[in-house]
PDB file of N, CA and C in Angstrom:
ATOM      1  N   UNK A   1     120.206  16.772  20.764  1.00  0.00           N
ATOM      2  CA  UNK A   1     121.078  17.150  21.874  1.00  0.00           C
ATOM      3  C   UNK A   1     120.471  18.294  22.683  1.00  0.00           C
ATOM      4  N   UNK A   2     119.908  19.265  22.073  1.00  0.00           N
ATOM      5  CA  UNK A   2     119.165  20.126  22.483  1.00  0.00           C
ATOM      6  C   UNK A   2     118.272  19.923  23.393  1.00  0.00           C
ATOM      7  N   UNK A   3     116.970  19.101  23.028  1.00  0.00           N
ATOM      8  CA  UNK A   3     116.118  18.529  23.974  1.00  0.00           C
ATOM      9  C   UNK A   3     116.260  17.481  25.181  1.00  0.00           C
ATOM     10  N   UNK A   4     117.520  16.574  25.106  1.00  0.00           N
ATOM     11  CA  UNK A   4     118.283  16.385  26.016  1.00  0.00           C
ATOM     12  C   UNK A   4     118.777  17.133  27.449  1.00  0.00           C
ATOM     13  N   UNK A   5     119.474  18.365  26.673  1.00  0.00           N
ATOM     14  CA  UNK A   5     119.777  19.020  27.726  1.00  0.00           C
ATOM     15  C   UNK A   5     118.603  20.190  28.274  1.00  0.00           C
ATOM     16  N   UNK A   6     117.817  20.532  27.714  1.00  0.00           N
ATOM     17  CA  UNK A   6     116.765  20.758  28.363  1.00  0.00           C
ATOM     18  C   UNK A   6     116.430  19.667  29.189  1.00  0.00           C
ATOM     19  N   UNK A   7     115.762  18.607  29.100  1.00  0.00           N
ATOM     20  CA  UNK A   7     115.537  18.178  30.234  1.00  0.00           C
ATOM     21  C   UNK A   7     115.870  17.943  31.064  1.00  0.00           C
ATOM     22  N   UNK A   8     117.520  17.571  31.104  1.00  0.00           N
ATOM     23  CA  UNK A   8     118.077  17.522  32.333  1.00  0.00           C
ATOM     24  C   UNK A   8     118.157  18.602  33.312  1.00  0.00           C
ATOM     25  N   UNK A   9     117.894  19.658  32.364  1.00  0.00           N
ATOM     26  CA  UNK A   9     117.599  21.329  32.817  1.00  0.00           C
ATOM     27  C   UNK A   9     116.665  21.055  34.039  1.00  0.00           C
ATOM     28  N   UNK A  10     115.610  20.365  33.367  1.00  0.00           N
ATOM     29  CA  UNK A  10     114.242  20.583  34.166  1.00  0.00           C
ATOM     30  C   UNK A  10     113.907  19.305  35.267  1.00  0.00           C
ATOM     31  N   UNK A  11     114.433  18.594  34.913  1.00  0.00           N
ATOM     32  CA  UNK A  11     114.750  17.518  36.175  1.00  0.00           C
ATOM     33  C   UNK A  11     115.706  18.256  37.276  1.00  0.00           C
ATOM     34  N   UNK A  12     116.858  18.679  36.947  1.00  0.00           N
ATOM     35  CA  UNK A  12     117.334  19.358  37.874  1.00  0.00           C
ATOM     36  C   UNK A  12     116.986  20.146  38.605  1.00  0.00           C
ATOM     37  N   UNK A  13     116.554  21.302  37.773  1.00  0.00           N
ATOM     38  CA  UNK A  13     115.380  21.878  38.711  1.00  0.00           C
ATOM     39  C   UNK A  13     114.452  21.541  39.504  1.00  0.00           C
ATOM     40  N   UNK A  14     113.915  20.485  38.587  1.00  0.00           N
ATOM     41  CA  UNK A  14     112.326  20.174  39.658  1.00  0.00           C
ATOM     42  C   UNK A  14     113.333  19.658  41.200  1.00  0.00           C
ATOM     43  N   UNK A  15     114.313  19.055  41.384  1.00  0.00           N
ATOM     44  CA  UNK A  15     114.786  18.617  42.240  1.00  0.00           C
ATOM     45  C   UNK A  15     115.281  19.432  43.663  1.00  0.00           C
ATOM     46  N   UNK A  16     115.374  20.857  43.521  1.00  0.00           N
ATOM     47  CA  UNK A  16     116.303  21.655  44.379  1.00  0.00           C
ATOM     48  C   UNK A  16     116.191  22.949  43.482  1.00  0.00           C
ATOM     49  N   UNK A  17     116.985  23.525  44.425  1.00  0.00           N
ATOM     50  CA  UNK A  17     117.305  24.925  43.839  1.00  0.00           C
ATOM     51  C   UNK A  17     118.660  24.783  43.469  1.00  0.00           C
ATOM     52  N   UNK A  18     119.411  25.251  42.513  1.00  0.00           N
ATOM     53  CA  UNK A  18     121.115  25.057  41.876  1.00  0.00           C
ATOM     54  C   UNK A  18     122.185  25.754  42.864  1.00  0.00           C
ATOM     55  N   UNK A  19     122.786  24.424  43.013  1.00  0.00           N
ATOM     56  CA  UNK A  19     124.069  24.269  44.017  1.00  0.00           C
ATOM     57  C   UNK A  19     125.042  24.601  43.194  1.00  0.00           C
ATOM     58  N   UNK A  20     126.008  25.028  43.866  1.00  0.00           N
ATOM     59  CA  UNK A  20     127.276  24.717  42.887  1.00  0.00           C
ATOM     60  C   UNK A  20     128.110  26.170  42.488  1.00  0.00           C
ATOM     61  N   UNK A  21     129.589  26.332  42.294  1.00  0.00           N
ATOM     62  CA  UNK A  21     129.852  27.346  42.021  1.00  0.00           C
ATOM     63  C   UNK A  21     129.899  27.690  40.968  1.00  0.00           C
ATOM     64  N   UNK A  22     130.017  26.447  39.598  1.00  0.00           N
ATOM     65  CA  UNK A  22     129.499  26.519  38.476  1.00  0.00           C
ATOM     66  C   UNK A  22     128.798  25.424  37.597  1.00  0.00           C
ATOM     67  N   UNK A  23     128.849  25.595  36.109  1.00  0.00           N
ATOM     68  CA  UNK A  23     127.607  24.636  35.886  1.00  0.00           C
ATOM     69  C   UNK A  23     127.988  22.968  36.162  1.00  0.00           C
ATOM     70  N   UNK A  24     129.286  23.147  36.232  1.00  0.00           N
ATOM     71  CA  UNK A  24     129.446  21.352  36.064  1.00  0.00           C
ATOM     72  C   UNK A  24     129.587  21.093  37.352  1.00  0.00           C
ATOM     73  N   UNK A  25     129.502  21.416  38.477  1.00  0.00           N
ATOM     74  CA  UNK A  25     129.502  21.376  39.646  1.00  0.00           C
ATOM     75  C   UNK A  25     127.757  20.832  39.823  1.00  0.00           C
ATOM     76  N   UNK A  26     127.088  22.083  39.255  1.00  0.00           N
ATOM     77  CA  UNK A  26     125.623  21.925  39.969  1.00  0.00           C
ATOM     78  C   UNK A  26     125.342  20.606  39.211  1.00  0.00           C
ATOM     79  N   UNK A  27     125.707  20.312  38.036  1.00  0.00           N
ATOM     80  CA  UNK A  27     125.377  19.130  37.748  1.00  0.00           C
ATOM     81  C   UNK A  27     125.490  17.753  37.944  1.00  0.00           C
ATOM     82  N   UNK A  28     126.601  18.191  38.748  1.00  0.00           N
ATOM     83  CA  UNK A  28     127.037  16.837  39.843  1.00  0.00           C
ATOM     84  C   UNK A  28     126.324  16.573  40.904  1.00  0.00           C
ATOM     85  N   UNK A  29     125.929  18.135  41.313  1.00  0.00           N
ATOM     86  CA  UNK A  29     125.031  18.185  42.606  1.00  0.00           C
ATOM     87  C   UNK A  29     123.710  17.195  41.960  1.00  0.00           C
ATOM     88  N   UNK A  30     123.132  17.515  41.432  1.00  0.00           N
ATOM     89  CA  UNK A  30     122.035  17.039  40.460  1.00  0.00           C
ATOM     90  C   UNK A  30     122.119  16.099  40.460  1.00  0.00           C
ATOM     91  N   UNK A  31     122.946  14.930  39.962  1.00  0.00           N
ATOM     92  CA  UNK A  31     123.314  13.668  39.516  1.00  0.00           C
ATOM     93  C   UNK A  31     122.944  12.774  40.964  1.00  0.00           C
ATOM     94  N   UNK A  32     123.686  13.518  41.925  1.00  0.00           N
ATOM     95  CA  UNK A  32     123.710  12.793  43.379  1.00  0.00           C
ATOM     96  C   UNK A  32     122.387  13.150  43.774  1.00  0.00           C
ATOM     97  N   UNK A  33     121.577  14.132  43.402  1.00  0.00           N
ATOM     98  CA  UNK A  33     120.069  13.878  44.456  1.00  0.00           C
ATOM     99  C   UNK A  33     119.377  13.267  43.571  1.00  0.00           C
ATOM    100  N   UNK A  34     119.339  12.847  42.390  1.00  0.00           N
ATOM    101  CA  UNK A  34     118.476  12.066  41.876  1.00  0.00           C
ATOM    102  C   UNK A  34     119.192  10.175  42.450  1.00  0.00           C
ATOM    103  N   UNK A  35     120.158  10.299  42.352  1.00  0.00           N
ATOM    104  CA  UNK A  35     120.266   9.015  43.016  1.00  0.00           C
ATOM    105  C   UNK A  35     120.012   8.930  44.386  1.00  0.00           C
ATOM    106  N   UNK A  36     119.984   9.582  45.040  1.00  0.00           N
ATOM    107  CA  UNK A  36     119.188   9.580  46.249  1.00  0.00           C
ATOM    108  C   UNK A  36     117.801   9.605  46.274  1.00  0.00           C
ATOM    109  N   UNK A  37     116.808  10.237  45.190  1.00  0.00           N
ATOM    110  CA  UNK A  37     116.085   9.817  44.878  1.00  0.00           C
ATOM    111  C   UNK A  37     115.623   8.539  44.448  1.00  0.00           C
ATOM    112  N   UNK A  38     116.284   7.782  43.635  1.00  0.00           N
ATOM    113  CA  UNK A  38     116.220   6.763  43.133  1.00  0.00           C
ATOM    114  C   UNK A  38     116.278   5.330  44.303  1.00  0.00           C
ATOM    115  N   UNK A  39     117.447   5.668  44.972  1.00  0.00           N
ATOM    116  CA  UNK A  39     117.533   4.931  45.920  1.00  0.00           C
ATOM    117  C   UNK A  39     116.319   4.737  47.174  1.00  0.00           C
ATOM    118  N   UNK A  40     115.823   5.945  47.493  1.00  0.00           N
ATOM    119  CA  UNK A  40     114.847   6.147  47.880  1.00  0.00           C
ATOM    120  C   UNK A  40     113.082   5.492  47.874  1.00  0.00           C
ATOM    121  N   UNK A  41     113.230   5.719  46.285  1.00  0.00           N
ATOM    122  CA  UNK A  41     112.091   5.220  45.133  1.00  0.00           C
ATOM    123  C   UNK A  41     112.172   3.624  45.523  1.00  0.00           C
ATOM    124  N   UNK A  42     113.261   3.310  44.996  1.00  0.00           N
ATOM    125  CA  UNK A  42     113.490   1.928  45.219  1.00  0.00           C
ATOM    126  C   UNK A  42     113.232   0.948  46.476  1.00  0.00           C
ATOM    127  N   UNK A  43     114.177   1.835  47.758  1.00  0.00           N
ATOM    128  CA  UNK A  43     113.311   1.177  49.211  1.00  0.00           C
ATOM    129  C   UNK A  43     111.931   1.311  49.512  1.00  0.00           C
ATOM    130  N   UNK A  44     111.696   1.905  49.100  1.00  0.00           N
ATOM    131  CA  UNK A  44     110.033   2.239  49.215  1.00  0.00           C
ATOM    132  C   UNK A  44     109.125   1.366  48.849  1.00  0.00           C
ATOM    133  N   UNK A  45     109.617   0.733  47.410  1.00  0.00           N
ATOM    134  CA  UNK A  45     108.991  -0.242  46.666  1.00  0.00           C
ATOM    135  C   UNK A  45     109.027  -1.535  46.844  1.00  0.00           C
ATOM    136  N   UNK A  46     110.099  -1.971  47.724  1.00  0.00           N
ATOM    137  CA  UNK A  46     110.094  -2.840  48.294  1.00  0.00           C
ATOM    138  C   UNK A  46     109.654  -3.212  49.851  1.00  0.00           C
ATOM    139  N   UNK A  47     109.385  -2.119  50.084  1.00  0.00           N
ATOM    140  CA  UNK A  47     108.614  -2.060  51.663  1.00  0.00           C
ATOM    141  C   UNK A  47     107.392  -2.180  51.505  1.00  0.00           C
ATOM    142  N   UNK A  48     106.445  -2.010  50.480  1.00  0.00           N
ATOM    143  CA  UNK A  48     105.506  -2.139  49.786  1.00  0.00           C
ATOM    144  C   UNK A  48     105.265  -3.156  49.384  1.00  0.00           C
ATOM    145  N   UNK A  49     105.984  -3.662  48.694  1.00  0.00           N
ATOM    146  CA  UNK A  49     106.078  -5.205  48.262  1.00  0.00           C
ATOM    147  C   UNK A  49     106.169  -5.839  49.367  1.00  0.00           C
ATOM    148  N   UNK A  50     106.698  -6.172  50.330  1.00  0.00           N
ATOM    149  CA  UNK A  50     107.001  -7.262  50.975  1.00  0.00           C
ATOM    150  C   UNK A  50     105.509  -7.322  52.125  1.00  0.00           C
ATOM    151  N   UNK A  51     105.279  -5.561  51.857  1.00  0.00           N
ATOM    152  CA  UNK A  51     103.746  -5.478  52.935  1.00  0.00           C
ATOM    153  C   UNK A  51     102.542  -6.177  52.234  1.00  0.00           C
ATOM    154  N   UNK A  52     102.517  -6.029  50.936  1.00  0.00           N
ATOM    155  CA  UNK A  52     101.229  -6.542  49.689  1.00  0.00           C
ATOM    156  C   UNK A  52     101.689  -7.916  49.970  1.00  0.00           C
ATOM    157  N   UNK A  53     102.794  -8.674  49.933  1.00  0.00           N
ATOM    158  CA  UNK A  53     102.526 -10.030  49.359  1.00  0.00           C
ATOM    159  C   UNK A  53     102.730 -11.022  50.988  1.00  0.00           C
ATOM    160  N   UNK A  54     102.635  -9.849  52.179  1.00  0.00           N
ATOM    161  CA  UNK A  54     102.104 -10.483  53.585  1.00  0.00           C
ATOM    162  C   UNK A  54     100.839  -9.855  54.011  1.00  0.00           C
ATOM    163  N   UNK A  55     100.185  -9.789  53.404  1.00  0.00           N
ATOM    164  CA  UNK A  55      99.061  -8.577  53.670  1.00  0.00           C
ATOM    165  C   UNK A  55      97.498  -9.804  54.239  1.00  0.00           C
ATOM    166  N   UNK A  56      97.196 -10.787  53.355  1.00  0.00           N
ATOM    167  CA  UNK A  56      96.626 -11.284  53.659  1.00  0.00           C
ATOM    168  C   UNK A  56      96.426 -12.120  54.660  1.00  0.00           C
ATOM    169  N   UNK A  57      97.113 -12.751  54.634  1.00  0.00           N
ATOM    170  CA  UNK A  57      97.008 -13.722  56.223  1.00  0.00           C
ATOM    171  C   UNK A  57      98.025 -12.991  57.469  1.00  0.00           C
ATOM    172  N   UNK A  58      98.829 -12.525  56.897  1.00  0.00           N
ATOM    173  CA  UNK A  58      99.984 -12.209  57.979  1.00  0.00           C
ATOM    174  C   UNK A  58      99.086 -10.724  59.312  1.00  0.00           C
ATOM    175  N   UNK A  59      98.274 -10.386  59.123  1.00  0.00           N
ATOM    176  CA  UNK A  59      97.638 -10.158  60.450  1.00  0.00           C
ATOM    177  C   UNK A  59      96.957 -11.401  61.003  1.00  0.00           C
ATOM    178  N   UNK A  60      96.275 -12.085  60.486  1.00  0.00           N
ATOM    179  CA  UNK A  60      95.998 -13.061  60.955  1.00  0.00           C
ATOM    180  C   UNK A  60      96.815 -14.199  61.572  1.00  0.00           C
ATOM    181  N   UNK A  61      97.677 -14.439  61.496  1.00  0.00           N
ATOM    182  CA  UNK A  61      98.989 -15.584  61.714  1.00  0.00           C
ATOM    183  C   UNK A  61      99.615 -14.399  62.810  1.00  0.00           C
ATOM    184  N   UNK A  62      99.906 -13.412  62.955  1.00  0.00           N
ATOM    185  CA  UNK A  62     100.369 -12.896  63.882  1.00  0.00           C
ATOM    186  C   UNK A  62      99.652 -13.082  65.127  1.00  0.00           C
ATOM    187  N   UNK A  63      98.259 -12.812  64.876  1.00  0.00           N
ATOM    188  CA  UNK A  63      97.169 -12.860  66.428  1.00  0.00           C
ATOM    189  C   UNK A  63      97.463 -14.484  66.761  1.00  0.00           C
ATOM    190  N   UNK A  64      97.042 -15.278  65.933  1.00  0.00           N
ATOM    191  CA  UNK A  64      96.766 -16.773  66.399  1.00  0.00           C
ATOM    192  C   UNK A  64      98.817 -17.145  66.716  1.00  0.00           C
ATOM    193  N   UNK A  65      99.716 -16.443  66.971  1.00  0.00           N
ATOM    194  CA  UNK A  65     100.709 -16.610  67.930  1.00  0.00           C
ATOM    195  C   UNK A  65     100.707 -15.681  68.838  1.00  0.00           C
ATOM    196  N   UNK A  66      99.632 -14.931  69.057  1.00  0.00           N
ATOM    197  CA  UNK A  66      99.372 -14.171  70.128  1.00  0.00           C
ATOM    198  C   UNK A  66      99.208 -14.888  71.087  1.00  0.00           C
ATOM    199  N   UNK A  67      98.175 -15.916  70.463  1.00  0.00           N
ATOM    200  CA  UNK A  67      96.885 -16.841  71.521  1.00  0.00           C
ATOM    201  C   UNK A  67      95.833 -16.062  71.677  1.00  0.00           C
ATOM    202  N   UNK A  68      95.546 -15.068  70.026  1.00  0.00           N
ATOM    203  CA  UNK A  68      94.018 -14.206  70.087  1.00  0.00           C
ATOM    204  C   UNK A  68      93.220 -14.896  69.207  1.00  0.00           C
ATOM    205  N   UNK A  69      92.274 -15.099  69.362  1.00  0.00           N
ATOM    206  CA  UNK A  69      91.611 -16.219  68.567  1.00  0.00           C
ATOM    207  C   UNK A  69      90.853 -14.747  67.185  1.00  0.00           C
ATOM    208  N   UNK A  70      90.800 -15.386  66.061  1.00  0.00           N
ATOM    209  CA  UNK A  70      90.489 -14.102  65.164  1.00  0.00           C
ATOM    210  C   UNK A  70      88.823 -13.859  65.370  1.00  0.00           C
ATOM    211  N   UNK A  71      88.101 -14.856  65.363  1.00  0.00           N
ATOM    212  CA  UNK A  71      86.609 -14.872  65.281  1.00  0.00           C
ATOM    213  C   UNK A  71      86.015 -13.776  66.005  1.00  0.00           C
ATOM    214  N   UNK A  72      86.484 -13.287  67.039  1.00  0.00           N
ATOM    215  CA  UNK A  72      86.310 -12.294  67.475  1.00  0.00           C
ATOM    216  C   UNK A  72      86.852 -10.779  67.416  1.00  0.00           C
ATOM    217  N   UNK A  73      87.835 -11.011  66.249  1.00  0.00           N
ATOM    218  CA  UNK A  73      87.976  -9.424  65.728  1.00  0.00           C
ATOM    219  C   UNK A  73      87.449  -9.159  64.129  1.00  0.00           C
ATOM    220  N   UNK A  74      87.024  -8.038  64.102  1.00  0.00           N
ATOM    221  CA  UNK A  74      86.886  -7.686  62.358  1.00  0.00           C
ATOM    222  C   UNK A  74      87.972  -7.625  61.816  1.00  0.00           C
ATOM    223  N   UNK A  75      88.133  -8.099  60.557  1.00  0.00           N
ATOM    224  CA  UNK A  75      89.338  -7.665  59.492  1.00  0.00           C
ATOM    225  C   UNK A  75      88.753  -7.244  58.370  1.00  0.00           C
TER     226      UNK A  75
END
């Protein structure tokens, strides 16, 4: 239980500086920026994803509905 609440100690911390007028307050504060974190984490990873698994052709398929022919650009 001990090492538990240490870490949440130190996650909290790493997150902000302590909100709150007391401890169960700041720990609420806490609770909500890591899910904002999380949420965060999460869009990210999927903006990523969807860029990796169009990455290969999808510059290419974009120009040739340009009407830019590719042979003449580097990729």
């Amino acid at each position: 239980m001990q090492r538990r609440k240490r870490l949440w100690r130190v996650i909290a911390k790493a997150l902000g500086p302590k909100e709150g007028t007391n401890e169960k307050e700041a720990d609420v504060i806490a609770l909500v920026r890591i899910i904002v974190l999380f949420s965060y984490m999460t869009t990210n990873a999927f903006i990523v994803a969807g860029v990796i698994r169009q990455w290969p052709n999808g510059g290419e398929q974009c120009l040739q509905q340009k009407g830019v022919e590719s042979r003449h650009l580097k990729f």
